[in-house]
C-alpha atoms as a PDB file:
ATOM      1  CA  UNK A   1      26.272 -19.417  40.699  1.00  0.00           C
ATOM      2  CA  UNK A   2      24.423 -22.518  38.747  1.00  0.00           C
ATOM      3  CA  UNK A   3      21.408 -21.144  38.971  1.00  0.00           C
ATOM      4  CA  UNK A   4      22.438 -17.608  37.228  1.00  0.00           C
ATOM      5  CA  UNK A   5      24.779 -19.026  34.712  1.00  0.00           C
ATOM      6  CA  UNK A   6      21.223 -21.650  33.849  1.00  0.00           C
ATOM      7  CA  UNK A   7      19.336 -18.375  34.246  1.00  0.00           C
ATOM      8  CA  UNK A   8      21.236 -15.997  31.225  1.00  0.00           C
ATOM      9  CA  UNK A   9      21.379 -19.780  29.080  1.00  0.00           C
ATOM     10  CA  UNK A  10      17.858 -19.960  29.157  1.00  0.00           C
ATOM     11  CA  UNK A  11      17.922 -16.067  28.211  1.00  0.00           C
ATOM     12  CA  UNK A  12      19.956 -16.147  25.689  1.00  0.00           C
ATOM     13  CA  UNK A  13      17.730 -19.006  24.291  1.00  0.00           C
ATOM     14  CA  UNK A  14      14.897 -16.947  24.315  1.00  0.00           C
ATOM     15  CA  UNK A  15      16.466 -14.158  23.088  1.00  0.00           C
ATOM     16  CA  UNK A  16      17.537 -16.108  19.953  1.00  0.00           C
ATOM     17  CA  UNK A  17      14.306 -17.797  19.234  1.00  0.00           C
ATOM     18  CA  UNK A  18      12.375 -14.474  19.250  1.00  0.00           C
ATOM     19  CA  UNK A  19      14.779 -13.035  16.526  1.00  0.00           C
ATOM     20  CA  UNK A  20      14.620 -15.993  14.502  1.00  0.00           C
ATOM     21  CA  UNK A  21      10.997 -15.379  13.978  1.00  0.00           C
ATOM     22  CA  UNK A  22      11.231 -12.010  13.183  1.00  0.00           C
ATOM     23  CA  UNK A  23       9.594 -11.704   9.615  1.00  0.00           C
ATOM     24  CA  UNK A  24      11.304  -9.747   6.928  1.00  0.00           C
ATOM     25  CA  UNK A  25       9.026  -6.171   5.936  1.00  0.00           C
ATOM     26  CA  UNK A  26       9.196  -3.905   3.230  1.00  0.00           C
ATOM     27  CA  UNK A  27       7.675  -0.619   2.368  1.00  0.00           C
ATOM     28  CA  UNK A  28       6.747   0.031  -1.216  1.00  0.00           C
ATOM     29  CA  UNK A  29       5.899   2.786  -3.122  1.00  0.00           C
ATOM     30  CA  UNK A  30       3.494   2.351  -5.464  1.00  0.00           C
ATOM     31  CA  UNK A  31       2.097   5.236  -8.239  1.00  0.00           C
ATOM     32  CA  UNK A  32      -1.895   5.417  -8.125  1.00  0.00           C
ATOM     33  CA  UNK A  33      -2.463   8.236 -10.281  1.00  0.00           C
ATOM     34  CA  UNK A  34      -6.572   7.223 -10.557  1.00  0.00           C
ATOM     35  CA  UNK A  35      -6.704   7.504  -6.637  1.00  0.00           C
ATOM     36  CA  UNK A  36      -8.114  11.434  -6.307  1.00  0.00           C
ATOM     37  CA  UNK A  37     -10.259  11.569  -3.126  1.00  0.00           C
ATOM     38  CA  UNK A  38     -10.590  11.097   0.321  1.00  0.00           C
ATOM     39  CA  UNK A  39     -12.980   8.497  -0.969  1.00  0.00           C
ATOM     40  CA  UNK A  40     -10.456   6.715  -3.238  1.00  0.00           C
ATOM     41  CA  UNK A  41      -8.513   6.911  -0.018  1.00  0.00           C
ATOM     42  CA  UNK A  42     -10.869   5.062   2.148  1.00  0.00           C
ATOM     43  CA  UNK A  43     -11.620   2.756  -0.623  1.00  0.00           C
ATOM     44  CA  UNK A  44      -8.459   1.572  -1.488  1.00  0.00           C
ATOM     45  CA  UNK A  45      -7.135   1.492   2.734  1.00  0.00           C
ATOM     46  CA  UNK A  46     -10.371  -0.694   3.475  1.00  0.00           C
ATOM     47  CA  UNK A  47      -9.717  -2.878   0.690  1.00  0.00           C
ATOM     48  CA  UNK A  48      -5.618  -3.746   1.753  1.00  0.00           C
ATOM     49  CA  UNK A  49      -6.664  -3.982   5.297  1.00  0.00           C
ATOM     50  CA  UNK A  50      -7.919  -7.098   4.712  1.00  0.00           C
ATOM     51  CA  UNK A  51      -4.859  -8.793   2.626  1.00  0.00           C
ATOM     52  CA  UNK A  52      -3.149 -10.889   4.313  1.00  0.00           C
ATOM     53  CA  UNK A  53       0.810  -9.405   5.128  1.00  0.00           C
ATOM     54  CA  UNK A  54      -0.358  -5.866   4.757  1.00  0.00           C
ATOM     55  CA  UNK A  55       0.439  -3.775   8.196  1.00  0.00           C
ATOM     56  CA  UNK A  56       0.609  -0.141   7.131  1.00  0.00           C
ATOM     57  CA  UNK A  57      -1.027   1.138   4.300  1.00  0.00           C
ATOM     58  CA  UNK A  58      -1.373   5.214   3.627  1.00  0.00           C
ATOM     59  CA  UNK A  59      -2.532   6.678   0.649  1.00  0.00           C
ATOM     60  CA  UNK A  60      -1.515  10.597  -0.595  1.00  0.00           C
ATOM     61  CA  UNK A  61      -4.107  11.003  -3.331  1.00  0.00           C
ATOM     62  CA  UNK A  62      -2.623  14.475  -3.589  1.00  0.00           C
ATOM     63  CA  UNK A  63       0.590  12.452  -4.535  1.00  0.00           C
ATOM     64  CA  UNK A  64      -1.086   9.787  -6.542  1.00  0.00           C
ATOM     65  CA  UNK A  65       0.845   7.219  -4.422  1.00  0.00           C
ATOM     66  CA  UNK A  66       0.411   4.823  -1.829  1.00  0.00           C
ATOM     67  CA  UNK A  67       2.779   3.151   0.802  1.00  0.00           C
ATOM     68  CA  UNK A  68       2.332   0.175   1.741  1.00  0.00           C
ATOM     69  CA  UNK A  69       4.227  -1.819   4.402  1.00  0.00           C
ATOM     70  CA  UNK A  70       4.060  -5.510   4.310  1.00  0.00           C
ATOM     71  CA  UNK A  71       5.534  -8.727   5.651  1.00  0.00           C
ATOM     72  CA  UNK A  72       7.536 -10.458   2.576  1.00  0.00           C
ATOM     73  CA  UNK A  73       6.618 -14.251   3.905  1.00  0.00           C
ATOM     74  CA  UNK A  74       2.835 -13.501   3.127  1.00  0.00           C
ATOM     75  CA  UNK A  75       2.527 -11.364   0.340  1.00  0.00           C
ATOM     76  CA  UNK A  76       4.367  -9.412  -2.344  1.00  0.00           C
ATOM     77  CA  UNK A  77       4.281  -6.445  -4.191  1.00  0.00           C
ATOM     78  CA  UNK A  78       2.728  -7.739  -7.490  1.00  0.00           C
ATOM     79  CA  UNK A  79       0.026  -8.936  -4.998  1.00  0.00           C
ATOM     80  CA  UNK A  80      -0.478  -5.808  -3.554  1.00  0.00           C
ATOM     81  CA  UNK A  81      -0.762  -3.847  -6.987  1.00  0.00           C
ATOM     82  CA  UNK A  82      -3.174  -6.757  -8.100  1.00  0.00           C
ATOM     83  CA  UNK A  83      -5.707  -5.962  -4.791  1.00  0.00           C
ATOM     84  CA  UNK A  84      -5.417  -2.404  -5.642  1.00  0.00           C
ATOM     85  CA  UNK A  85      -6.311  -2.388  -9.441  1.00  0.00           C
ATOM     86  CA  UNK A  86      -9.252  -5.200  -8.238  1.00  0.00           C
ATOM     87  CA  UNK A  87     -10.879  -2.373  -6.091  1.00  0.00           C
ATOM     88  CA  UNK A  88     -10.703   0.102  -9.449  1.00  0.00           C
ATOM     89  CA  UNK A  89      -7.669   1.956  -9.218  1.00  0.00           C
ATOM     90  CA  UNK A  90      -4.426   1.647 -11.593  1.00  0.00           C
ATOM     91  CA  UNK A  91      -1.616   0.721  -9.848  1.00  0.00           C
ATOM     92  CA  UNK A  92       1.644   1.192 -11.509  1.00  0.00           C
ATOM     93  CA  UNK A  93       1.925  -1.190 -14.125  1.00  0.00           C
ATOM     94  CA  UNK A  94      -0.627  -2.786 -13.197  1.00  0.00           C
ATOM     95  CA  UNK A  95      -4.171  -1.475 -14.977  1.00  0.00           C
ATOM     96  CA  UNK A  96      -7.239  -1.111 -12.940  1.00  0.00           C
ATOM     97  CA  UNK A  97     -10.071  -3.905 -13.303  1.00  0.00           C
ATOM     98  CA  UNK A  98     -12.791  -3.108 -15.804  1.00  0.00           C
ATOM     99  CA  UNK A  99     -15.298  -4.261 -13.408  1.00  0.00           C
ATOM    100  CA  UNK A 100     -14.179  -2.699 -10.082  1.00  0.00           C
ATOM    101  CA  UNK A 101     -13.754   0.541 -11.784  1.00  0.00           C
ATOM    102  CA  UNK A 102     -17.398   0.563 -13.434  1.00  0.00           C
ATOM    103  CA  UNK A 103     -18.718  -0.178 -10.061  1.00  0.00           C
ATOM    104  CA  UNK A 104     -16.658   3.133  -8.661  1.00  0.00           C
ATOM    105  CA  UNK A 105     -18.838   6.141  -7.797  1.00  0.00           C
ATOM    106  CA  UNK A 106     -19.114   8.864 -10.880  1.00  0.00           C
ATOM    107  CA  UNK A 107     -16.817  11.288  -8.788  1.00  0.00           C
ATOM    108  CA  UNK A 108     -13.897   8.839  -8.375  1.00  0.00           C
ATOM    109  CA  UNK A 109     -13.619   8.010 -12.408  1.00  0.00           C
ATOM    110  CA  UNK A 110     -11.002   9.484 -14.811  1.00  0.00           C
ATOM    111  CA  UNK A 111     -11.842  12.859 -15.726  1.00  0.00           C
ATOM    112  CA  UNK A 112     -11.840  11.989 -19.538  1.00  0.00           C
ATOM    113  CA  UNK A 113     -14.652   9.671 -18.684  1.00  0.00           C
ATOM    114  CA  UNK A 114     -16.821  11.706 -17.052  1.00  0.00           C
ATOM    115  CA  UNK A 115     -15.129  12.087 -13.710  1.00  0.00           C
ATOM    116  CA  UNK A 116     -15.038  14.956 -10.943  1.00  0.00           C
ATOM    117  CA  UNK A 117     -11.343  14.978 -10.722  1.00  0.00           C
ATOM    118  CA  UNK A 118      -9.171  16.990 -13.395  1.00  0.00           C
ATOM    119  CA  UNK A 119      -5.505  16.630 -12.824  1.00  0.00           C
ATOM    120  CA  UNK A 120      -3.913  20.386 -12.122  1.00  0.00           C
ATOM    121  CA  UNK A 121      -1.735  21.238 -15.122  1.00  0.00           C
ATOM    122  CA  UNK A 122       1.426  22.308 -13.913  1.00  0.00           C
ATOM    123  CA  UNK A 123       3.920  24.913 -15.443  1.00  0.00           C
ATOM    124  CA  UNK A 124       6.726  24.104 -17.111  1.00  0.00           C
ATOM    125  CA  UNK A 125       9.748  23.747 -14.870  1.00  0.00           C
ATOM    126  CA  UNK A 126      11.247  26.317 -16.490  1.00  0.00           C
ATOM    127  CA  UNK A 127       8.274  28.778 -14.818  1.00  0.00           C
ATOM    128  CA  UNK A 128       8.668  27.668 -11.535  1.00  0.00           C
ATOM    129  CA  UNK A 129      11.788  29.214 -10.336  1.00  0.00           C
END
């Protein structure tokens, strides 16, 4: 009977400790309207890789979004937008890096700058019923 009741203690111990280290994670959404390629895509997924705190990271350049999934003890969302507008792209708020987005293939520019990628005008709301 000791040995059981000493047995579940040490359990329960165990149990607690392993959910006391359990980091906090988010998932953000974050508008990347520049992003229009698989190659932005690829870009931009190679580059938050290597953050540190990223896990997940999955862009929709059809979208112009990205999610990202992160741990909240390492990293934060400013962060993230920061890494993103450092490898060329505008993230949110957060404007991309005259540098990094000189270095960017011609295809993967704005389209008023001599880019590949025209965003689709849409129809008024109204039309699409």
């Amino acid at each position: 009977m000791k040995k059981i009741f000493v047995t579940l203690f040490a359990l329960l111990g165990f149990t607690l400790i392993m959910q006391a280290q359990t980091k906090p994670v988010l998932t953000a959404v974050i508008k990347t309207p520049t992003a229009l390629c698989q190659s932005c895509k690829d870009r931009i997924e190679t580059y938050l890789k290597r953050h540190d705190g990223v896990l997940e990271i999955n862009v929709n350049f059809r979208k112009g979004e990205t999610k990202v999934k992160y741990v909240t003890d390492r990293t934060d969302i400013e962060q993230i937008k920061t890494a993103i507008a450092n490898c060329g792209y505008d993230a949110d708020d957060v404007p991309a890096a005259e540098d990094a987005y000189a270095r960017l293939p011609k295809s993967c520019k704005k389209f008023e700058e001599g880019g590949g990628h025209p965003k689709p005008k849409l129809p008024p709301p109204s039309a699409q019923q």
